[in-house]
N, C-alpha and C. Protein backbone atom coordinates (compact mmCIF):
# COMPACT_ATOMS: atom_id res chain seq x y z
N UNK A 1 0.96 4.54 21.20
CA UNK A 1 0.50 3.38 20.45
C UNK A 1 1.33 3.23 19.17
N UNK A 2 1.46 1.91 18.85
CA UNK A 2 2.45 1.77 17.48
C UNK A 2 1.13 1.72 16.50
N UNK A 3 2.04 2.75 15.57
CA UNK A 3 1.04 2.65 13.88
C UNK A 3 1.16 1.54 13.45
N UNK A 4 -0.49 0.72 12.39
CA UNK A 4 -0.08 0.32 12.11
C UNK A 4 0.67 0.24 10.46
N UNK A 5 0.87 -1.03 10.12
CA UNK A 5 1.38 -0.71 8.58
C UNK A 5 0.92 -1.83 7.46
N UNK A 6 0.59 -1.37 6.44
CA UNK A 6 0.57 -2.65 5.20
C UNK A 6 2.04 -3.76 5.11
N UNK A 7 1.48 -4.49 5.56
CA UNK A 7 2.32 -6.08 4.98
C UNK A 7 1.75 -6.90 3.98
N UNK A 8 2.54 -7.52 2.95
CA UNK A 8 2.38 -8.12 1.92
C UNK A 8 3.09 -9.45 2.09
N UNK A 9 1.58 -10.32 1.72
CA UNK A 9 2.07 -11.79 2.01
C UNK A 9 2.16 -12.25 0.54
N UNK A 10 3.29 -11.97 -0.18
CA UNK A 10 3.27 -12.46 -1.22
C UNK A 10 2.93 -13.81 -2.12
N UNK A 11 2.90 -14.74 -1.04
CA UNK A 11 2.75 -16.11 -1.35
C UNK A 11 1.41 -16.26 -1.26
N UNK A 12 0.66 -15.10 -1.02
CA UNK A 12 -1.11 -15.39 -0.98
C UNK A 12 -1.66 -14.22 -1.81
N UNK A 13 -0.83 -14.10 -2.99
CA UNK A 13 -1.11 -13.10 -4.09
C UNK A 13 -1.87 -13.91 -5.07
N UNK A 14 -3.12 -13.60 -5.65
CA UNK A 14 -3.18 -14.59 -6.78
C UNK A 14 -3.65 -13.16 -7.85
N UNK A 15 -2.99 -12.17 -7.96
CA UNK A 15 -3.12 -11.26 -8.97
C UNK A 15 -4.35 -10.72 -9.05
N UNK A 16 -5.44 -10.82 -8.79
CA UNK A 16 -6.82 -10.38 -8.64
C UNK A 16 -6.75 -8.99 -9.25
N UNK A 17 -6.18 -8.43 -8.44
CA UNK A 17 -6.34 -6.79 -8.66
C UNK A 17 -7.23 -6.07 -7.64
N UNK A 18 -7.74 -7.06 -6.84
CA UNK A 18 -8.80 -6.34 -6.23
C UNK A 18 -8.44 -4.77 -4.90
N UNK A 19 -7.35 -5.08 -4.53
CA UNK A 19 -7.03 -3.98 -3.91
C UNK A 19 -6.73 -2.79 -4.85
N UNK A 20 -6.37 -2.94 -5.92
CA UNK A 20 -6.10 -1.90 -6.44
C UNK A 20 -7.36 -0.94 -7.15
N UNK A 21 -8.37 -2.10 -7.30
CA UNK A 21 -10.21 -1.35 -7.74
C UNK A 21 -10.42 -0.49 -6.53
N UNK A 22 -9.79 -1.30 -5.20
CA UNK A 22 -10.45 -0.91 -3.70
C UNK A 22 -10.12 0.42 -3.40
N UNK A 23 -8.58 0.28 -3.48
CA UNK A 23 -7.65 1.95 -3.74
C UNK A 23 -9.13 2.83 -4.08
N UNK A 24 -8.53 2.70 -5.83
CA UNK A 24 -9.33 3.69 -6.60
C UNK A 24 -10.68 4.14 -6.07
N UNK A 25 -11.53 3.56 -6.23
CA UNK A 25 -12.56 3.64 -5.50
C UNK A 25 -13.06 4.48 -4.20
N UNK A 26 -11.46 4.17 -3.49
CA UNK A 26 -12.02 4.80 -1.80
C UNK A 26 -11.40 6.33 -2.29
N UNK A 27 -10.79 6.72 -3.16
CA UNK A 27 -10.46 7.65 -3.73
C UNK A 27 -11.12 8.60 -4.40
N UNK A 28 -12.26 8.08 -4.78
CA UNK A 28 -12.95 9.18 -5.70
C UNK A 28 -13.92 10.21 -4.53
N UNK A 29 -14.48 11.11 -4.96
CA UNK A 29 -15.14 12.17 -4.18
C UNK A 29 -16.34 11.77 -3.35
N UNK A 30 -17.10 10.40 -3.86
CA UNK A 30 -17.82 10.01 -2.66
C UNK A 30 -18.03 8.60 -2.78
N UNK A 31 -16.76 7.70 -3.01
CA UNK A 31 -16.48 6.26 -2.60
C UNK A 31 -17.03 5.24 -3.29
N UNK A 32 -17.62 5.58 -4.26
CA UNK A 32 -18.59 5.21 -5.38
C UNK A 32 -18.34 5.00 -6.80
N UNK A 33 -18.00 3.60 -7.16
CA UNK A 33 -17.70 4.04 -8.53
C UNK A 33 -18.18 4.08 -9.62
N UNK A 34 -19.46 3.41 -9.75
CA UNK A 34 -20.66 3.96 -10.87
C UNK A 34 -20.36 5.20 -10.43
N UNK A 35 -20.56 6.46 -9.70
CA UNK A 35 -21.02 7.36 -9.57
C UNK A 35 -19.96 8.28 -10.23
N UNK A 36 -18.29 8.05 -9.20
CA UNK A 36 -17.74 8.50 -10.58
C UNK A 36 -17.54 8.56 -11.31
N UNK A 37 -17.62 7.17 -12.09
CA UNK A 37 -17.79 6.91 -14.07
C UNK A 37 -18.80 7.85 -14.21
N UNK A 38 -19.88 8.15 -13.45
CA UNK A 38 -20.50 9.10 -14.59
C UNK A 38 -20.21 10.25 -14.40
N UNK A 39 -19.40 10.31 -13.24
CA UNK A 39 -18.75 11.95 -13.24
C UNK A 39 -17.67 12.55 -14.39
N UNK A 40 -17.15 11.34 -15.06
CA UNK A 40 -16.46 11.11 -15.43
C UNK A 40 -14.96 11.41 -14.58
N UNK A 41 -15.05 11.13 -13.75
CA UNK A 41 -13.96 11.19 -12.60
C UNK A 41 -12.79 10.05 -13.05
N UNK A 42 -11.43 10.28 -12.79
CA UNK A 42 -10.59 9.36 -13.02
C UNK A 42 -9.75 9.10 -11.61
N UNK A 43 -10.42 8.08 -10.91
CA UNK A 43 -9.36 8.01 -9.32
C UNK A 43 -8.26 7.48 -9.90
N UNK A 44 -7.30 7.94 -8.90
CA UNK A 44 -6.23 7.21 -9.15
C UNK A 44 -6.12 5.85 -7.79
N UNK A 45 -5.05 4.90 -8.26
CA UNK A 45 -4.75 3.93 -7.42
C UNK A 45 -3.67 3.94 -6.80
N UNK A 46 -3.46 3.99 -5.50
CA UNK A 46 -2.27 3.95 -4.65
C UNK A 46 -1.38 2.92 -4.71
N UNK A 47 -2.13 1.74 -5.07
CA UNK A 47 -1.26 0.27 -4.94
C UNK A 47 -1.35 -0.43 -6.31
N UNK A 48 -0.31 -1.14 -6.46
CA UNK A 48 -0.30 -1.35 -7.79
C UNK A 48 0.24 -3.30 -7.39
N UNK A 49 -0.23 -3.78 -8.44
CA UNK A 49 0.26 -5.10 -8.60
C UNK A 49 0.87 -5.54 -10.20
N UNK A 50 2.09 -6.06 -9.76
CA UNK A 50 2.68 -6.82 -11.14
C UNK A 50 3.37 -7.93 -11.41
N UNK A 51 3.22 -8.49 -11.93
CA UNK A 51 4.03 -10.11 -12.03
C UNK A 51 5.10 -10.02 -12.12
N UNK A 52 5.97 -10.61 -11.39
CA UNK A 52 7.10 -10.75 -11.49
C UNK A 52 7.69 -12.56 -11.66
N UNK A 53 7.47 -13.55 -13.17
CA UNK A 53 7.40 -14.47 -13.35
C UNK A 53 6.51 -14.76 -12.64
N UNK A 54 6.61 -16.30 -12.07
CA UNK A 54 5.24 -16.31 -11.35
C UNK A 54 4.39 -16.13 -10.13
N UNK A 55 5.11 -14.75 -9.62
CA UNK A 55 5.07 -14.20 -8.03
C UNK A 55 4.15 -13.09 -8.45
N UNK A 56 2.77 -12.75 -8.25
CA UNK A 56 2.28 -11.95 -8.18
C UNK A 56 2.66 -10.40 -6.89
N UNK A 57 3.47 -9.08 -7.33
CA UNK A 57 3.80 -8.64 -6.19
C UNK A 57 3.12 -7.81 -6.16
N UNK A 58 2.34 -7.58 -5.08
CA UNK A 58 1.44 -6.11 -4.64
C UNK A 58 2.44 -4.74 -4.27
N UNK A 59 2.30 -3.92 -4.78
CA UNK A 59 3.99 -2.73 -4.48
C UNK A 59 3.01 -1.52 -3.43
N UNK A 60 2.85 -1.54 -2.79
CA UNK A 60 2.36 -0.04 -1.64
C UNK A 60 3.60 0.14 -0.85
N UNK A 61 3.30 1.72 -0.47
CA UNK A 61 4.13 2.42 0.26
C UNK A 61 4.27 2.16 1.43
N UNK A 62 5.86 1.92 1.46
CA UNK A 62 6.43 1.28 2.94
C UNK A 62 6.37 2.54 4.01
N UNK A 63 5.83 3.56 3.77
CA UNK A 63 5.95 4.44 5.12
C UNK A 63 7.64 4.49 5.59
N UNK A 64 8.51 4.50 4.88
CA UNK A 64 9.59 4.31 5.24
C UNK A 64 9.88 5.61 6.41
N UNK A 65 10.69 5.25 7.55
CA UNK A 65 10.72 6.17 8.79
C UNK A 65 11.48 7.63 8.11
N UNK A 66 12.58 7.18 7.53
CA UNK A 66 13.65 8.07 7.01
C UNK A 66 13.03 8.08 5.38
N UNK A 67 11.93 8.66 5.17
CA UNK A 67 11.50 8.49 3.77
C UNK A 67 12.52 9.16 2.52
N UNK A 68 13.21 8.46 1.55
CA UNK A 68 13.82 8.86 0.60
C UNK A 68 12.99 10.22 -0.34
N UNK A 69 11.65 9.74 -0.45
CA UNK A 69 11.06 10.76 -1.11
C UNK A 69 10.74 11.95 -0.31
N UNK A 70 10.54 11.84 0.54
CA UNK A 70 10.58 13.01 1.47
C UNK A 70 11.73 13.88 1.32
N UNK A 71 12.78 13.23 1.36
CA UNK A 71 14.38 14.20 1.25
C UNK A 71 14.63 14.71 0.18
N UNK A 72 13.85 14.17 -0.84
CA UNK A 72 14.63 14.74 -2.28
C UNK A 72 13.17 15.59 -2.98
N UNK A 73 12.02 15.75 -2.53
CA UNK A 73 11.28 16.40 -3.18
C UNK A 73 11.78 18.10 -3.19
N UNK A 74 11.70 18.55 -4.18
CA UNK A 74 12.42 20.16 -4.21
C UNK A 74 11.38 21.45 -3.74
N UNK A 75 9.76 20.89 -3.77
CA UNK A 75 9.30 21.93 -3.45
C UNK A 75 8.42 21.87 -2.18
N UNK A 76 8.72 20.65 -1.42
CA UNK A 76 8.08 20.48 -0.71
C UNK A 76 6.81 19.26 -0.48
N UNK A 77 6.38 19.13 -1.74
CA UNK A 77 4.62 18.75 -1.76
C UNK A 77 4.96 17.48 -0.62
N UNK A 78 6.26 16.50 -1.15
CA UNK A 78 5.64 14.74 -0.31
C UNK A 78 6.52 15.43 1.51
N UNK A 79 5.82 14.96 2.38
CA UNK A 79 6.37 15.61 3.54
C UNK A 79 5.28 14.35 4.43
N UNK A 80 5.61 14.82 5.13
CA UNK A 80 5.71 13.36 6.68
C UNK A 80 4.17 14.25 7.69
N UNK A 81 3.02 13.73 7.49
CA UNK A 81 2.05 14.38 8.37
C UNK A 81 2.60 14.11 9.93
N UNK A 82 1.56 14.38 10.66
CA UNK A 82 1.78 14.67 11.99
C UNK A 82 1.47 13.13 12.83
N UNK A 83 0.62 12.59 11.82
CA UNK A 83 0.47 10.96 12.31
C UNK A 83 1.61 10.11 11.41
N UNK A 84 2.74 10.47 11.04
CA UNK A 84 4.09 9.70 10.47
C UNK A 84 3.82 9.48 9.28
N UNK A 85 2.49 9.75 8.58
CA UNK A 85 2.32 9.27 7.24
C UNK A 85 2.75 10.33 6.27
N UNK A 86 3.58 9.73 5.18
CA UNK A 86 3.95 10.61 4.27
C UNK A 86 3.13 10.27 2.78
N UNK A 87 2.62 11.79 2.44
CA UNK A 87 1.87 11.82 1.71
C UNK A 87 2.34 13.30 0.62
N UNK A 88 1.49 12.88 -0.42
CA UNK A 88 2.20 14.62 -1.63
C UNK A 88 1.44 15.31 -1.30
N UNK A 89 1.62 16.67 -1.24
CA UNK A 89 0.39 17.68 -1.28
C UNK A 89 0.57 18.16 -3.57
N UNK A 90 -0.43 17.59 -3.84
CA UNK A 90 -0.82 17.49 -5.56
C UNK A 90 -0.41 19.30 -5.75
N UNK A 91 -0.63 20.53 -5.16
CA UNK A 91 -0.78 21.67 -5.47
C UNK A 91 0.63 22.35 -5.41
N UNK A 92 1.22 21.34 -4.85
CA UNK A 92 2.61 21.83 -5.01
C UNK A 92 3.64 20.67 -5.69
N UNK A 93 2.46 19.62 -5.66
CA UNK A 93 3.62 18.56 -6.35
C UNK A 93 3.94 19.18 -8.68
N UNK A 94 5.15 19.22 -8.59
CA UNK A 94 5.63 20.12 -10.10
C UNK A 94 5.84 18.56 -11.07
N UNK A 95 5.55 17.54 -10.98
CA UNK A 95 5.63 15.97 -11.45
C UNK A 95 7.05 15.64 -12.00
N UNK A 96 7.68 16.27 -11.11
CA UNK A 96 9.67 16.19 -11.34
C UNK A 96 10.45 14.60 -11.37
N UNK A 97 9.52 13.90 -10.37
CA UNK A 97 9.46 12.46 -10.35
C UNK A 97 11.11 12.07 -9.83
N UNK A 98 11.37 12.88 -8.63
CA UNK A 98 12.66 12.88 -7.80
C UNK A 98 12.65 12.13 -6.81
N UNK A 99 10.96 11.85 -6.17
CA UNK A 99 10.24 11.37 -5.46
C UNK A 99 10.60 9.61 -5.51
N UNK A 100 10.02 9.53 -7.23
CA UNK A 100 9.91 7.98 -7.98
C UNK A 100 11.24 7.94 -8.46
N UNK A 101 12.21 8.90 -8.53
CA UNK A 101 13.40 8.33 -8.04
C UNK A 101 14.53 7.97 -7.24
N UNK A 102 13.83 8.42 -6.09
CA UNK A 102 14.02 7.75 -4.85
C UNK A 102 13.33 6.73 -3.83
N UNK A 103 12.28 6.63 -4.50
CA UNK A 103 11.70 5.07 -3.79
C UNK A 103 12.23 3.84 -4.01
N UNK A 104 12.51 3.41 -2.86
CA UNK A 104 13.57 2.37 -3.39
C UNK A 104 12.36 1.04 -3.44
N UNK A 105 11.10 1.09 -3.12
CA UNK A 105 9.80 0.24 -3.53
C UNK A 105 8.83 0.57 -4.72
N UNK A 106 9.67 1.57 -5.17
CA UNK A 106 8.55 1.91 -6.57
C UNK A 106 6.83 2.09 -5.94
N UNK A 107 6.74 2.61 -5.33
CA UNK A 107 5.45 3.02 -4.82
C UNK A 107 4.86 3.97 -5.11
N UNK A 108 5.93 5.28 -6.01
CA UNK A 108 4.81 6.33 -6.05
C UNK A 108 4.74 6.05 -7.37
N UNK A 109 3.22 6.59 -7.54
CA UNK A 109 2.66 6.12 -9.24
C UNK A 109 2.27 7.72 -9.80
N UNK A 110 1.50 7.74 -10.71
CA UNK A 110 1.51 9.07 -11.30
C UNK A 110 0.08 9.19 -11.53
N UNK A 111 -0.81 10.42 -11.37
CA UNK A 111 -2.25 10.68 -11.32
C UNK A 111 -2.32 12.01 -11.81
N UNK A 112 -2.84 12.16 -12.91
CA UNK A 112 -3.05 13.44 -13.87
C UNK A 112 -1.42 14.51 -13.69
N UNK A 113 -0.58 14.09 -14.07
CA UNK A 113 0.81 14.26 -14.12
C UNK A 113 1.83 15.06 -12.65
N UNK A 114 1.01 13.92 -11.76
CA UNK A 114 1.47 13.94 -10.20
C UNK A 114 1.31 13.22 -9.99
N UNK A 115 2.78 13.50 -8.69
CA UNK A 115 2.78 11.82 -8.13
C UNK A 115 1.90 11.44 -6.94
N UNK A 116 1.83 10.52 -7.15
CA UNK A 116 0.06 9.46 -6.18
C UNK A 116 1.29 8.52 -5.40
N UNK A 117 1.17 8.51 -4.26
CA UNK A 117 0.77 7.17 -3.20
C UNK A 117 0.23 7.11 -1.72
N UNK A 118 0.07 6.31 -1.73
CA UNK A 118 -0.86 5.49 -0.54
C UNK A 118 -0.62 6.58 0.60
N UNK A 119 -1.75 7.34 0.93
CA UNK A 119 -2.30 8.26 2.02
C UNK A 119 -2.65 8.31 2.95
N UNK A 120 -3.48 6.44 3.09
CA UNK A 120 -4.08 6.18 4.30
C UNK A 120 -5.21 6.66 4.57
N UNK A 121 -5.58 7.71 3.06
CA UNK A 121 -7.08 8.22 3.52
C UNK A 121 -8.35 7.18 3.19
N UNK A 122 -8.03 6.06 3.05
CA UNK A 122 -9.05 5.16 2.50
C UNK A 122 -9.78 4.52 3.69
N UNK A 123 -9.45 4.44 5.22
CA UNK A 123 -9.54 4.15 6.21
C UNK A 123 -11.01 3.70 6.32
N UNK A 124 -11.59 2.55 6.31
CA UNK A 124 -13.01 2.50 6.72
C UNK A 124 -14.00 2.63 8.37
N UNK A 125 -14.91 2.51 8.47
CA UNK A 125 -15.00 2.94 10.20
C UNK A 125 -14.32 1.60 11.07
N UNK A 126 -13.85 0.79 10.30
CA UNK A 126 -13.28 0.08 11.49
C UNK A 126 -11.70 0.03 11.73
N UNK A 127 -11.34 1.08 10.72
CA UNK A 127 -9.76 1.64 10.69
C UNK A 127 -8.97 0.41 9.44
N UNK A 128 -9.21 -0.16 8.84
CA UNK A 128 -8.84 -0.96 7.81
C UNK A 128 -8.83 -0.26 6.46
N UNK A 129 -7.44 -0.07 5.94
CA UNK A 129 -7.47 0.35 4.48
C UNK A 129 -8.08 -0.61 3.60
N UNK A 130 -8.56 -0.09 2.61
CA UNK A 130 -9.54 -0.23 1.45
C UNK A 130 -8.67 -1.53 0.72
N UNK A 131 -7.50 -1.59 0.65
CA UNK A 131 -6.95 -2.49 -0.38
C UNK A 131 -6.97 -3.66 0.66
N UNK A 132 -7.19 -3.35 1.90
CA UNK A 132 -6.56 -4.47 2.61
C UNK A 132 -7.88 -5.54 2.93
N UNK A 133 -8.73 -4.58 3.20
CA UNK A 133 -10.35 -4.88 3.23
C UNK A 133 -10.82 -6.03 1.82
N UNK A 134 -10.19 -5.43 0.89
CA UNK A 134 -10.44 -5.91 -0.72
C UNK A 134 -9.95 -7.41 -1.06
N UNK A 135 -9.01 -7.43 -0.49
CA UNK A 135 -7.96 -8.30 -1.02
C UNK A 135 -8.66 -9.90 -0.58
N UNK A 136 -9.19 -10.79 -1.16
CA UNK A 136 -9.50 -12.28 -0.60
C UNK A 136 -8.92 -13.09 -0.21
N UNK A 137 -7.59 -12.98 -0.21
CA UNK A 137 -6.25 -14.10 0.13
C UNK A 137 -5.91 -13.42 1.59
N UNK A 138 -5.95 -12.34 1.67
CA UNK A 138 -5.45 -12.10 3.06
C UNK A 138 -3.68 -11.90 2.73
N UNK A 139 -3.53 -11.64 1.52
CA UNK A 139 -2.18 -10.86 0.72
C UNK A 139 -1.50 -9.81 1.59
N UNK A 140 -2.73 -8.95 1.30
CA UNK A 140 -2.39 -7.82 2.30
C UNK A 140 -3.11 -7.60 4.00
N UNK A 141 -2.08 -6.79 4.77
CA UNK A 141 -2.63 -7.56 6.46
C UNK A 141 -2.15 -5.97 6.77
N UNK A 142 -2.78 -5.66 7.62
CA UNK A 142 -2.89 -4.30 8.36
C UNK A 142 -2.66 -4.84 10.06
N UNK A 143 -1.40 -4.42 9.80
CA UNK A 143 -1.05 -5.04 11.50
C UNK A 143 0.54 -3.82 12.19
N UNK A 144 0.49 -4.14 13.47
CA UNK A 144 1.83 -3.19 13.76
C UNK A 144 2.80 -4.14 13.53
N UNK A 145 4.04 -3.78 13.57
CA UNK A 145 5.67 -4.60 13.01
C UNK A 145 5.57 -5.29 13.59
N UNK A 146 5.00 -5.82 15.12
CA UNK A 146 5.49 -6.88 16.30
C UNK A 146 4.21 -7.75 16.30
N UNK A 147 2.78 -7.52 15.87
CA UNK A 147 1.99 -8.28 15.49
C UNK A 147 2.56 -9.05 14.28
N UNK A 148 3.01 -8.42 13.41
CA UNK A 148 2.86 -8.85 11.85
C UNK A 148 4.16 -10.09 12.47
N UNK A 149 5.43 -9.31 13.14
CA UNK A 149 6.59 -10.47 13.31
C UNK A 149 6.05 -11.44 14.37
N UNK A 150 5.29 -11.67 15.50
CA UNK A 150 4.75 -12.55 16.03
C UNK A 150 4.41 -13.70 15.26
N UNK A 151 3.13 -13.11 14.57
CA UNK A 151 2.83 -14.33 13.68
C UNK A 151 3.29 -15.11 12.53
N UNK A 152 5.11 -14.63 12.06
CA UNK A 152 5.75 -14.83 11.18
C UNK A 152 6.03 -15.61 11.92
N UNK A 153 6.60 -15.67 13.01
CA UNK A 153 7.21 -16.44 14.17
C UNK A 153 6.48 -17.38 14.26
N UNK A 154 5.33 -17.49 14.76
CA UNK A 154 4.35 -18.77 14.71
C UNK A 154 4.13 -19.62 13.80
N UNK A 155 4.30 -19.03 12.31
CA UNK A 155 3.88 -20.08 11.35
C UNK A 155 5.31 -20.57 10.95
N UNK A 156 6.77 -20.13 11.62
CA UNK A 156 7.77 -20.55 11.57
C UNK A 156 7.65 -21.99 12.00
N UNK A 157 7.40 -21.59 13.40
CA UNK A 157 7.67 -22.58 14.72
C UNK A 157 6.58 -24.19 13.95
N UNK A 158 5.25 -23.54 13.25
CA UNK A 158 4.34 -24.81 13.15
C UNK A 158 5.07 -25.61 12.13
N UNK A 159 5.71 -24.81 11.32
CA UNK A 159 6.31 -25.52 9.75
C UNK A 159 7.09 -26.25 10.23
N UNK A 160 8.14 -25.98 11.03
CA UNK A 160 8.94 -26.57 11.65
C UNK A 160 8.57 -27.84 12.45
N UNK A 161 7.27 -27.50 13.23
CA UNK A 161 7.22 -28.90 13.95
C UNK A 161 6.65 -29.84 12.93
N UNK A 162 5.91 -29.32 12.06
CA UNK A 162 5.28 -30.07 11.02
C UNK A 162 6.64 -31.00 10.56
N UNK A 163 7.05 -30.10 9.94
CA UNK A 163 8.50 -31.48 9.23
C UNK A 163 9.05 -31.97 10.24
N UNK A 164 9.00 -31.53 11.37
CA UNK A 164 9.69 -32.70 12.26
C UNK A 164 9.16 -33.94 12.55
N UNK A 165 7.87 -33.90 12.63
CA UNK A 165 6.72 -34.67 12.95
C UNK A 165 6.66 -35.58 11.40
N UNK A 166 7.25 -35.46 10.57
CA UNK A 166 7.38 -36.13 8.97
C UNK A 166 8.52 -37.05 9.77
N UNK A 167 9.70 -36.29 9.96
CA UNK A 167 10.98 -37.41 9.85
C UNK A 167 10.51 -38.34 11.23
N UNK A 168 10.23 -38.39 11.86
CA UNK A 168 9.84 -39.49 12.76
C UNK A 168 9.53 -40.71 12.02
């Protein structure tokens, strides 16, 4: 079966933030975030959003196949699980940030002076990450590469007939 992966529809960003509360949240010790404020717990967030003029861009980890951070970490911690996801192990991550300088998406962020990104452990029971679940625009889409390019394809083909259907 093909994994799937986060796609970002940038043009249906309206900055919210809400995936990134969603992150945090599915992050803390029991998914709750009154509960960790009073733990005084500090989750960290996997996904981050920032303006770039007036393009709101959501930045999560591309799962890249040949992961850059994977190759250059020195002690090991970011490494490729057994389901393709690459993730840090925090107990060995030394916050050298060789990692964040090799992402060529700026994805890994920093969480009590280690590097944080997107794990995939946020998974709800119907297999949907937390940011993606969050998000109201439908920004972010949890789909495999040939779903996600299908329907790029389709809203090609409609745009297209649309303006054709103008010049008539």
């Amino acid at each position: 079966m093909t994994r799937k992966e986060i796609f970002v529809r940038y043009e249906r960003c309206t900055g919210c933030h809400s995936c990134e509360l969603a992150c945090a949240v599915a992050h803390t010790s029991d998914g709750n975030l009154v509960g960790a404020m009073m733990r005084g717990e500090r989750p960290n967030r996997y996904i981050s959003v920032d303006q770039l003029e007036q393009v709101k861009a959501p930045s999560v980890c591309r799962q890249c196949e040949d992961a850059p951070c994977v190759a250059v970490c020195p002690t090991g911690a970011m490494y490729t699980r057994e389901d393709g996801i690459k993730v840090c192990n925090l107990q060995q991550c030394i916050g050298c940030w060789m990692c964040a300088l090799a992402c060529p998406f700026g994805a890994i962020g920093r969480g009590e002076g280690k590097a944080v990104k997107c794990d995939r452990e946020c998974l709800d029971e119907e297999g949907i990450p937390a940011c993606v679940r969050a998000c109201p625009t439908g920004a972010l889409v949890y789909q495999t590469v040939e779903e996600f390019e299908a329907e790029r394809r389709r809203e090609v083909a409609a745009s297209l007939i649309a303006a054709a259907s103008l010049v008539r």
